[in-house]
N, C-alpha and C. Protein backbone atom coordinates (compact mmCIF):
# COMPACT_ATOMS: atom_id res chain seq x y z
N UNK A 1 38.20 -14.09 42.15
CA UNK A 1 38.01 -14.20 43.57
C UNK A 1 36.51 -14.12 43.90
N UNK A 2 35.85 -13.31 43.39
CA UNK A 2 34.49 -13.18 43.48
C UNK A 2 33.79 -14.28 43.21
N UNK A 3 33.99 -14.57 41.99
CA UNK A 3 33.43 -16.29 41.49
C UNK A 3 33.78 -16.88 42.63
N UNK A 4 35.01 -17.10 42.66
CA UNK A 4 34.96 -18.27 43.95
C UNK A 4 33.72 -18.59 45.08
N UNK A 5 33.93 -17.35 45.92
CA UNK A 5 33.57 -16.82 46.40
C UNK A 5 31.61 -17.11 46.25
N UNK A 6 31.30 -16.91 45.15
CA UNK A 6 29.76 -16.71 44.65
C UNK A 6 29.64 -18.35 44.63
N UNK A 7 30.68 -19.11 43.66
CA UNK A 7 30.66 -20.41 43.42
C UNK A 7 30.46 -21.80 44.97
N UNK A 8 31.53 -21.40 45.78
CA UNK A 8 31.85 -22.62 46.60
C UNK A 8 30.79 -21.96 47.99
N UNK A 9 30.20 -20.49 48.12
CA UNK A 9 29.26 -20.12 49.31
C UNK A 9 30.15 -19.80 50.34
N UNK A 10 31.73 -20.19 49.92
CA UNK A 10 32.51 -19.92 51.78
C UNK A 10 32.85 -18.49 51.31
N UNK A 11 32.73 -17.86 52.40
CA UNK A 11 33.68 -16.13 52.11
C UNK A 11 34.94 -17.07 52.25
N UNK A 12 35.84 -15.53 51.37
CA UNK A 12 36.92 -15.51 51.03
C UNK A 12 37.69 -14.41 51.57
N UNK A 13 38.99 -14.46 52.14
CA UNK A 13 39.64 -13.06 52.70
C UNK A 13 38.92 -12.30 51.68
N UNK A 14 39.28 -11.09 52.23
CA UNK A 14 39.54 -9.27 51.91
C UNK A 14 40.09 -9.47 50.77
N UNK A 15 39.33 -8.54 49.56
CA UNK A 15 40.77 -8.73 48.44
C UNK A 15 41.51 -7.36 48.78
N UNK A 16 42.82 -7.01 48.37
CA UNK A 16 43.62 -6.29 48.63
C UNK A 16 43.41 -5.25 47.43
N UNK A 17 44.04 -4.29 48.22
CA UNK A 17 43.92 -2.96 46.75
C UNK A 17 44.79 -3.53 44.90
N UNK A 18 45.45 -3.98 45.25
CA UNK A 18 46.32 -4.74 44.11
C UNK A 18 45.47 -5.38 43.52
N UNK A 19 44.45 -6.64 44.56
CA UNK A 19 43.73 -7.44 43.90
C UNK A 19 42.85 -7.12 43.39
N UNK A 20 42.40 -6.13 43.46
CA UNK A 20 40.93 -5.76 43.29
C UNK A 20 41.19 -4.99 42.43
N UNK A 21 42.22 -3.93 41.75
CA UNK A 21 42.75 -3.23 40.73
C UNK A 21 43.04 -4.32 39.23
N UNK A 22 43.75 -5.47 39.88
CA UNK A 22 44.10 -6.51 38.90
C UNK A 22 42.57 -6.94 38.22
N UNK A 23 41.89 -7.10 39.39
CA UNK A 23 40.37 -7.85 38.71
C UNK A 23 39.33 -6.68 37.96
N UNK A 24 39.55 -5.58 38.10
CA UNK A 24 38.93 -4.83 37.78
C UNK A 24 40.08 -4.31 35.80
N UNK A 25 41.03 -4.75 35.63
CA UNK A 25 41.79 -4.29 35.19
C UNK A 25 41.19 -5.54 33.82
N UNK A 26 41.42 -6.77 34.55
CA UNK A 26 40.92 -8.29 33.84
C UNK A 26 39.53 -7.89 33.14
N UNK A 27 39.03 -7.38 33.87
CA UNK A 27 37.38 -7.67 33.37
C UNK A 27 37.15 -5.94 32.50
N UNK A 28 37.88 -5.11 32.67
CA UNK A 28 37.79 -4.33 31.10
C UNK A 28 38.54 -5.14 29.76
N UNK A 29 39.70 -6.04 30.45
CA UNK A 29 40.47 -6.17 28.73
C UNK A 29 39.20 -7.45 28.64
N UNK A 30 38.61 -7.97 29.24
CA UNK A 30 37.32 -9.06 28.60
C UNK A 30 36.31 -8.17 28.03
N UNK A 31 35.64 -6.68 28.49
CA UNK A 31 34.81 -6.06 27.73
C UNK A 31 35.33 -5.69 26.95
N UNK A 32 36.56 -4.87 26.60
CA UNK A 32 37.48 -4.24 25.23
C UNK A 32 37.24 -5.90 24.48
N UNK A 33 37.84 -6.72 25.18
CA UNK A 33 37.80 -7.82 23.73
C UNK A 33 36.06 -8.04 23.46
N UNK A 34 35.42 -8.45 24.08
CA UNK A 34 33.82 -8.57 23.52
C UNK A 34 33.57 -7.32 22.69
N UNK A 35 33.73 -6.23 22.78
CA UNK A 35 33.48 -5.30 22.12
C UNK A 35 34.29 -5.05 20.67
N UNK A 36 35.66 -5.61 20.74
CA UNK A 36 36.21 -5.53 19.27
C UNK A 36 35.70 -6.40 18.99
N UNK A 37 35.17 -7.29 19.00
CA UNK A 37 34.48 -9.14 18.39
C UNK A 37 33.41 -8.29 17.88
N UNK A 38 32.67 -8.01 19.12
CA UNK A 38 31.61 -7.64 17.98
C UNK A 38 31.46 -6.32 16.85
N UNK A 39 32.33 -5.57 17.01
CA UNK A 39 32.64 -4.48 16.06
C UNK A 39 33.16 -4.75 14.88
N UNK A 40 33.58 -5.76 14.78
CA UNK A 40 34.41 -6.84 13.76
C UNK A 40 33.38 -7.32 12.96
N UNK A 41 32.87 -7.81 13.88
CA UNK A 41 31.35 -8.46 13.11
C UNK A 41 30.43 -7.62 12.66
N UNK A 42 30.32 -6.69 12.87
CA UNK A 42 29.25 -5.49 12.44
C UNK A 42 30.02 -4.97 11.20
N UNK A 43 31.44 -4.78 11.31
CA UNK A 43 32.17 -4.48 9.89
C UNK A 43 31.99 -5.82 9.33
N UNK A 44 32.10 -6.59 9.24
CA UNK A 44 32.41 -8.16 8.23
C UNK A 44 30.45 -7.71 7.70
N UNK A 45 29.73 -7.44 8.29
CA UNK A 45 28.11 -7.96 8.18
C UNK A 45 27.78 -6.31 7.50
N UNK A 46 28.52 -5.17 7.49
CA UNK A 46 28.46 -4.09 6.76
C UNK A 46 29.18 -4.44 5.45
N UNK A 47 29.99 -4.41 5.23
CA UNK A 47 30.55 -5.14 4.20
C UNK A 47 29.52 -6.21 3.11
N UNK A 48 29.40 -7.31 3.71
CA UNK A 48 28.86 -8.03 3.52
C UNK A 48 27.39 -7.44 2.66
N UNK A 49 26.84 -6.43 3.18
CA UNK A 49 25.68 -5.82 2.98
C UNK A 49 26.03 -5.25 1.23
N UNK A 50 27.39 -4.39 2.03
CA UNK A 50 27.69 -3.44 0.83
C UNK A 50 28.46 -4.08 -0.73
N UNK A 51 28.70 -5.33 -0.57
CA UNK A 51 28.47 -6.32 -1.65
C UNK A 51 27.28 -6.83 -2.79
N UNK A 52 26.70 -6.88 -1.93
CA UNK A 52 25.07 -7.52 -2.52
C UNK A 52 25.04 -5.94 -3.14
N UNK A 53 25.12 -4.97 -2.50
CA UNK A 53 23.89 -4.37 -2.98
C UNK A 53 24.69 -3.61 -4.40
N UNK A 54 26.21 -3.87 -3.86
CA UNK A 54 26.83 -3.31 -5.64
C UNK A 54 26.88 -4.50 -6.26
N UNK A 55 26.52 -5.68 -6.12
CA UNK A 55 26.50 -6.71 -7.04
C UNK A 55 24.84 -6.37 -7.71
N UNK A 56 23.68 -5.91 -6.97
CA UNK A 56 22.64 -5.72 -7.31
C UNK A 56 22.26 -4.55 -8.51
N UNK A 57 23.46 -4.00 -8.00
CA UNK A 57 23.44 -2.46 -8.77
C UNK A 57 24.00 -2.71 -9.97
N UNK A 58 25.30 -3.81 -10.52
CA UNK A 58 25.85 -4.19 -11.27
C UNK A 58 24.84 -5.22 -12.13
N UNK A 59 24.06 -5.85 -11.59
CA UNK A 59 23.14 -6.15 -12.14
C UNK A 59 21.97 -5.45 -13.02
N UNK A 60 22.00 -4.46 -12.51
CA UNK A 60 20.33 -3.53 -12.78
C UNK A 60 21.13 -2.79 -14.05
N UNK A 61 22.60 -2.39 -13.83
CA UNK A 61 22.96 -1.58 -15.26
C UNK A 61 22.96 -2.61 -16.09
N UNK A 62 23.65 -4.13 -16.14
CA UNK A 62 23.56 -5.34 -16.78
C UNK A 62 22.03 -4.97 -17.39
N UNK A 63 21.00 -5.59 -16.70
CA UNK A 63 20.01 -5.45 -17.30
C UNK A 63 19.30 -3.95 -18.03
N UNK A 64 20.00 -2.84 -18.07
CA UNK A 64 19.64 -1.37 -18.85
C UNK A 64 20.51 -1.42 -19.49
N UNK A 65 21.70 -2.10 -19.60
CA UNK A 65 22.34 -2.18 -20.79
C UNK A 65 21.50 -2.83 -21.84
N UNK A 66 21.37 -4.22 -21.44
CA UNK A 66 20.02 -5.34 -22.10
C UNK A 66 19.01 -4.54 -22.94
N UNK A 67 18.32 -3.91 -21.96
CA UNK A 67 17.36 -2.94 -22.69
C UNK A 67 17.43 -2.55 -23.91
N UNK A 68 18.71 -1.42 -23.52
CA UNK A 68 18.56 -0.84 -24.26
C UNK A 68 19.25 -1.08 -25.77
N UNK A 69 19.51 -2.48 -25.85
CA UNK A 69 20.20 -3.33 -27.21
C UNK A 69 18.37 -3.32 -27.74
N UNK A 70 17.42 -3.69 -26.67
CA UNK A 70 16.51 -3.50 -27.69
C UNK A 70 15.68 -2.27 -27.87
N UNK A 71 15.61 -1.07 -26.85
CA UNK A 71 15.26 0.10 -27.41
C UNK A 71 15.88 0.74 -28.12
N UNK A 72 16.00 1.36 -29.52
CA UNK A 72 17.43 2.05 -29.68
C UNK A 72 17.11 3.63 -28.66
N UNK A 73 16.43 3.77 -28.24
CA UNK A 73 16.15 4.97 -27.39
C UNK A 73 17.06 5.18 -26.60
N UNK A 74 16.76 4.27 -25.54
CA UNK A 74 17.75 4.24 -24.40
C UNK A 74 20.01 3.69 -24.65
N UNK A 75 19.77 3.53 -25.96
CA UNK A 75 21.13 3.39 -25.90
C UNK A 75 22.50 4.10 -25.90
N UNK A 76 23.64 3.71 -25.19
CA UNK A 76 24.40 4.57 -24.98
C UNK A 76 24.32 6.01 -23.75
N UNK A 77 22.99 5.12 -23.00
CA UNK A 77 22.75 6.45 -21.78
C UNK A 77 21.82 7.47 -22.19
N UNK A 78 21.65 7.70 -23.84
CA UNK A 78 20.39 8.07 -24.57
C UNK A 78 19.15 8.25 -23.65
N UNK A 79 18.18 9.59 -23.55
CA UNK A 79 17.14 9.77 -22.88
C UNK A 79 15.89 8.79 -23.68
N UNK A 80 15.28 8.18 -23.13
CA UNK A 80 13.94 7.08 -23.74
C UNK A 80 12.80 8.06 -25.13
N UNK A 81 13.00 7.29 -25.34
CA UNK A 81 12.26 8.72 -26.62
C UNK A 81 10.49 8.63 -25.76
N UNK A 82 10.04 9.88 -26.39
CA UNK A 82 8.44 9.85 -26.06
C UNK A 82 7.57 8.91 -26.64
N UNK A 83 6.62 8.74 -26.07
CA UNK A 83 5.30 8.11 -26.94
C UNK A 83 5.00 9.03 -27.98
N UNK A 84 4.40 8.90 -29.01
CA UNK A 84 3.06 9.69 -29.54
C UNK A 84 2.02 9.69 -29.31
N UNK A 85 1.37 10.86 -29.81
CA UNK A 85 0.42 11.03 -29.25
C UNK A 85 -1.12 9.84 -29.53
N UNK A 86 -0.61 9.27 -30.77
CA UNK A 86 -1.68 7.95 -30.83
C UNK A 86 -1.25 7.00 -30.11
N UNK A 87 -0.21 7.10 -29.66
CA UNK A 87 -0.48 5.49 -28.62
C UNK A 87 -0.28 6.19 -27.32
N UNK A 88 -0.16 7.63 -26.56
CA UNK A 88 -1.01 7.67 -25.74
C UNK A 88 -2.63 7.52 -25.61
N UNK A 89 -3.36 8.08 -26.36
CA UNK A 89 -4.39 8.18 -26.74
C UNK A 89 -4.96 6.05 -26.95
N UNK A 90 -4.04 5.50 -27.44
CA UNK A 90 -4.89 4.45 -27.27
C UNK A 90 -4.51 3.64 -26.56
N UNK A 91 -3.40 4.10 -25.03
CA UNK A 91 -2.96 3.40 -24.40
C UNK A 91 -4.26 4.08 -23.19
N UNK A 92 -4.74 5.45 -23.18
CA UNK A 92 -5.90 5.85 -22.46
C UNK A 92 -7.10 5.31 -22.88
N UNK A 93 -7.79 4.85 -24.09
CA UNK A 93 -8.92 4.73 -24.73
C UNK A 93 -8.59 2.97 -23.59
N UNK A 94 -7.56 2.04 -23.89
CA UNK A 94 -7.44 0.83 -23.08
C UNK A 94 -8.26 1.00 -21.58
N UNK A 95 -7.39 1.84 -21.00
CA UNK A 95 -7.27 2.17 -19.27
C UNK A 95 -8.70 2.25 -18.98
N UNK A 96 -9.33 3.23 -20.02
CA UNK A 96 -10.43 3.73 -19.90
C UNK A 96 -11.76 2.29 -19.79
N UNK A 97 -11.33 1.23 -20.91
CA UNK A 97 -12.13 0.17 -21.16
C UNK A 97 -11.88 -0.54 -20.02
N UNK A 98 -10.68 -0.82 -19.87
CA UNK A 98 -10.50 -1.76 -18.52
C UNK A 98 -11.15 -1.25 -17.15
N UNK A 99 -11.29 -0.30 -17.13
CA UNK A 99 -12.05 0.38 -15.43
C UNK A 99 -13.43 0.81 -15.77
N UNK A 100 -14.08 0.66 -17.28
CA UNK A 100 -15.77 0.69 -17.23
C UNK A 100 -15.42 -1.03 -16.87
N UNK A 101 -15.20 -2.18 -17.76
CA UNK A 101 -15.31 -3.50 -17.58
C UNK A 101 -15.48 -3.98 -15.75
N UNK A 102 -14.35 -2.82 -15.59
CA UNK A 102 -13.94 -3.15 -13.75
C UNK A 102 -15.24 -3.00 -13.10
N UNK A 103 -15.91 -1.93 -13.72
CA UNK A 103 -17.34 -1.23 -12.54
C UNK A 103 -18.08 -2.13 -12.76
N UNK A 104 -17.92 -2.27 -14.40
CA UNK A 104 -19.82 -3.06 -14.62
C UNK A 104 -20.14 -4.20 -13.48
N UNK A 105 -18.17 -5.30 -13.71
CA UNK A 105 -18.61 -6.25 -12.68
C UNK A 105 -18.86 -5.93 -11.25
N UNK A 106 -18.31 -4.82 -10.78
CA UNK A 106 -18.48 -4.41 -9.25
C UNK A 106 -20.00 -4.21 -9.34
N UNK A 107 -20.66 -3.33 -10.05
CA UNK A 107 -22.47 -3.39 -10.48
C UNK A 107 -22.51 -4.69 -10.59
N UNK A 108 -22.80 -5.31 -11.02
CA UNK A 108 -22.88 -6.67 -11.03
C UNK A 108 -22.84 -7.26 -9.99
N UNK A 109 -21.83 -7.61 -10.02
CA UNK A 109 -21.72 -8.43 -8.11
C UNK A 109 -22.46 -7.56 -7.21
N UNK A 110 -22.41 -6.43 -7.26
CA UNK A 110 -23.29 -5.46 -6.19
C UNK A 110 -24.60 -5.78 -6.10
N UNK A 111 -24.96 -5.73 -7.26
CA UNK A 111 -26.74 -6.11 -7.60
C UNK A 111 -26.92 -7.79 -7.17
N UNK A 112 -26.13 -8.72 -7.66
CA UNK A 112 -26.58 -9.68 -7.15
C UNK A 112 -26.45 -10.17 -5.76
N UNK A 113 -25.33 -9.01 -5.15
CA UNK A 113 -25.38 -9.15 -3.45
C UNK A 113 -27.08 -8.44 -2.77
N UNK A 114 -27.51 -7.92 -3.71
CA UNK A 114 -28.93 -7.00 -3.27
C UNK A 114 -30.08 -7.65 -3.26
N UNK A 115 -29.45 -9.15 -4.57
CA UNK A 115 -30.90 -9.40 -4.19
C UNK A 115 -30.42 -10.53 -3.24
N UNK A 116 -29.80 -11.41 -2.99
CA UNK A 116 -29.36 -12.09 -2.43
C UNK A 116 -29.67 -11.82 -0.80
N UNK A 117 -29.46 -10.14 -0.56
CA UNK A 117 -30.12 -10.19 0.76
C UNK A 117 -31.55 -9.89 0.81
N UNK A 118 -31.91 -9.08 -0.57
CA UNK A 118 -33.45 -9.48 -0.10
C UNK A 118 -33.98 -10.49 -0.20
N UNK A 119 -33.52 -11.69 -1.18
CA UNK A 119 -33.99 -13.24 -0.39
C UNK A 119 -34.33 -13.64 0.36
N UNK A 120 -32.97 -13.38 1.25
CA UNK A 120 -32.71 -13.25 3.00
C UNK A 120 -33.93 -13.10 3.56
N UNK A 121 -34.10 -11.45 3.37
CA UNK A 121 -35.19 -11.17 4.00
C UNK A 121 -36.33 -11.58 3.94
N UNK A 122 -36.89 -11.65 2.55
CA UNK A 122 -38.07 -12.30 2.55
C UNK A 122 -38.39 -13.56 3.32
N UNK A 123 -37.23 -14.58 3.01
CA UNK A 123 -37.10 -15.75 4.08
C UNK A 123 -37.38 -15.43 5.15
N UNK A 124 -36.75 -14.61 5.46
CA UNK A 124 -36.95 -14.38 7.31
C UNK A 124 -38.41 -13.64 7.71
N UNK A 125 -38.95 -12.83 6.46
CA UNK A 125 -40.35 -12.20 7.26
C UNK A 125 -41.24 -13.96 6.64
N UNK A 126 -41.15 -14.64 6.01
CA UNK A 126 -42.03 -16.05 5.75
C UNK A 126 -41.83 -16.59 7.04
N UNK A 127 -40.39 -17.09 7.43
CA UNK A 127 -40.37 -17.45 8.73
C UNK A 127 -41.37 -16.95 9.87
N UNK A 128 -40.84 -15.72 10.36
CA UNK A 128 -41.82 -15.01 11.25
C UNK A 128 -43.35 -14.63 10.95
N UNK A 129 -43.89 -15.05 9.90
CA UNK A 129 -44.97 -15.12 9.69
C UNK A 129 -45.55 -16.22 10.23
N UNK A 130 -44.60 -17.33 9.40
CA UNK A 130 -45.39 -18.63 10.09
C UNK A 130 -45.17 -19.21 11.44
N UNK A 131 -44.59 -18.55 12.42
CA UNK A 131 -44.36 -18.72 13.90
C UNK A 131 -45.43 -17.54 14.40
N UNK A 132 -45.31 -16.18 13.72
CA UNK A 132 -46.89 -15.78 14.23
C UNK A 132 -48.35 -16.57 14.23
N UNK A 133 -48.01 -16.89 13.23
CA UNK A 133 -49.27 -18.06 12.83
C UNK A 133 -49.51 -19.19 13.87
N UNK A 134 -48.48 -19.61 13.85
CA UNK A 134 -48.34 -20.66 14.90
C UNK A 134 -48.71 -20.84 16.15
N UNK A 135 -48.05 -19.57 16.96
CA UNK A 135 -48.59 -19.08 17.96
C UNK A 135 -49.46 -18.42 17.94
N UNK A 136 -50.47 -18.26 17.18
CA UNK A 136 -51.70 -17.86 17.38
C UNK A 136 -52.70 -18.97 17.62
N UNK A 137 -52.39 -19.79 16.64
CA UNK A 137 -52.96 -20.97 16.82
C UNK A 137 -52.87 -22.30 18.30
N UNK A 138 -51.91 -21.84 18.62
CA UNK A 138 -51.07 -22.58 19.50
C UNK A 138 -52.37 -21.35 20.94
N UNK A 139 -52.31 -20.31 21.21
CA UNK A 139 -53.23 -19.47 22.23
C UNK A 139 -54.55 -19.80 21.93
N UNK A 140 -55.07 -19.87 20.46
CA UNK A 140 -56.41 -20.28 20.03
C UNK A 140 -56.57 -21.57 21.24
N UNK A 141 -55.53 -22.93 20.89
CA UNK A 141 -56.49 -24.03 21.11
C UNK A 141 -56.13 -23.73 23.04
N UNK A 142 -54.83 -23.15 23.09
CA UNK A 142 -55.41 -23.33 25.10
C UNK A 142 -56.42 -22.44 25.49
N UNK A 143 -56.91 -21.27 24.47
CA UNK A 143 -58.29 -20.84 24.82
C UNK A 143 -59.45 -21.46 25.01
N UNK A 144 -59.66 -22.82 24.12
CA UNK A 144 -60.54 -23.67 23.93
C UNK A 144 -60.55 -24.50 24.96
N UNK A 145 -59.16 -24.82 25.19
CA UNK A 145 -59.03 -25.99 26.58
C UNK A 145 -59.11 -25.73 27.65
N UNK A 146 -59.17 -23.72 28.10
CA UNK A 146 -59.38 -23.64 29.27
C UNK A 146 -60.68 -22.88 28.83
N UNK A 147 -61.50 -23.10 28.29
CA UNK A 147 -62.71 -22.98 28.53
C UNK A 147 -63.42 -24.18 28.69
N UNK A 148 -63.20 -24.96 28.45
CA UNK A 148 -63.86 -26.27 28.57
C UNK A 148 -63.27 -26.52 29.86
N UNK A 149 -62.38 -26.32 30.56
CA UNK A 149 -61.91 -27.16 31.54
C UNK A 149 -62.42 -26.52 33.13
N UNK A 150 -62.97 -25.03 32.57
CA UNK A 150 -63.76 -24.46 33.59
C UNK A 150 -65.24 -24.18 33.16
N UNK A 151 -65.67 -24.73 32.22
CA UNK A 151 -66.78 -25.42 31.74
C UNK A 151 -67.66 -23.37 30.82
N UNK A 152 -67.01 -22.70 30.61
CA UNK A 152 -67.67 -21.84 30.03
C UNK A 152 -67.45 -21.79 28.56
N UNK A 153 -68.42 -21.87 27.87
CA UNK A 153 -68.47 -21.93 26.32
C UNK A 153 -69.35 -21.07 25.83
């Protein structure tokens, strides 16, 4: 009735207590149904979730099973055996080489960013040298031209 009503611009009688109970009655079983739809869908899309992630999980033991055919350490749920102490020791003596190698080049690139800006600079005080110059020369000759042009020399 309301639609109508909103739709065609003419008022419409009074709705009656009946009517207005009926329409009010209509438009919860349309929110109860929108609301099981989408609760439905939030279970189907939970679900959905909780698939992947035990298919993921079924995967990851797949692959620690894998493993551990080639560690015999880890097999059978077996704790991973330790290193020794020589291949900690020369898995640190590595770490150790790889992060001097790392600095030298950071020194490196550092230093050649240093001189690179003092280049810079030097460029730039040559520049401003020779525009001091310039303009000195440039005041020299209108000194000359306005002395001559008011005739004192």
């Amino acid at each position: 009735m309301r639609e109508e009503e909103a739709a065609s611009g003419i008022e419409c009688e009074e709705l009656s207590e009946k009517d207005t109970l009926i329409e009010e009655l209509s438009e919860r079983e349309r929110s109860f149904q929108v609301k099981e739809k989408n609760t439905a869908k939030d279970k189907e899309a939970a679900e959905s979730v909780r698939r992947k992630a035990m298919e993921r999980m079924k995967d990851s033991k797949r692959k620690t099973s894998q493993d551990s055919d080639l560690d015999p350490g880890l097999a059978a749920g077996g704790k991973k055996s330790r290193k020794t102490a020589t291949e900690v020791i020369d898995f640190l003596k590595k770490k150790a080489k790889c992060e001097q190698t790392q600095r030298q080049q950071e020194m490196e690139l550092r230093r050649k960013e240093l001189e690179e800006n003092a280049k810079q600079q030097r460029g730039v005080l040559e520049l401003m040298q020779r525009q001091s110059e310039a303009q000195q020369q440039i005041n020299q000759t209108l000194l000359v031209l306005i002395q001559k042009a008011f005739g004192t020399v």
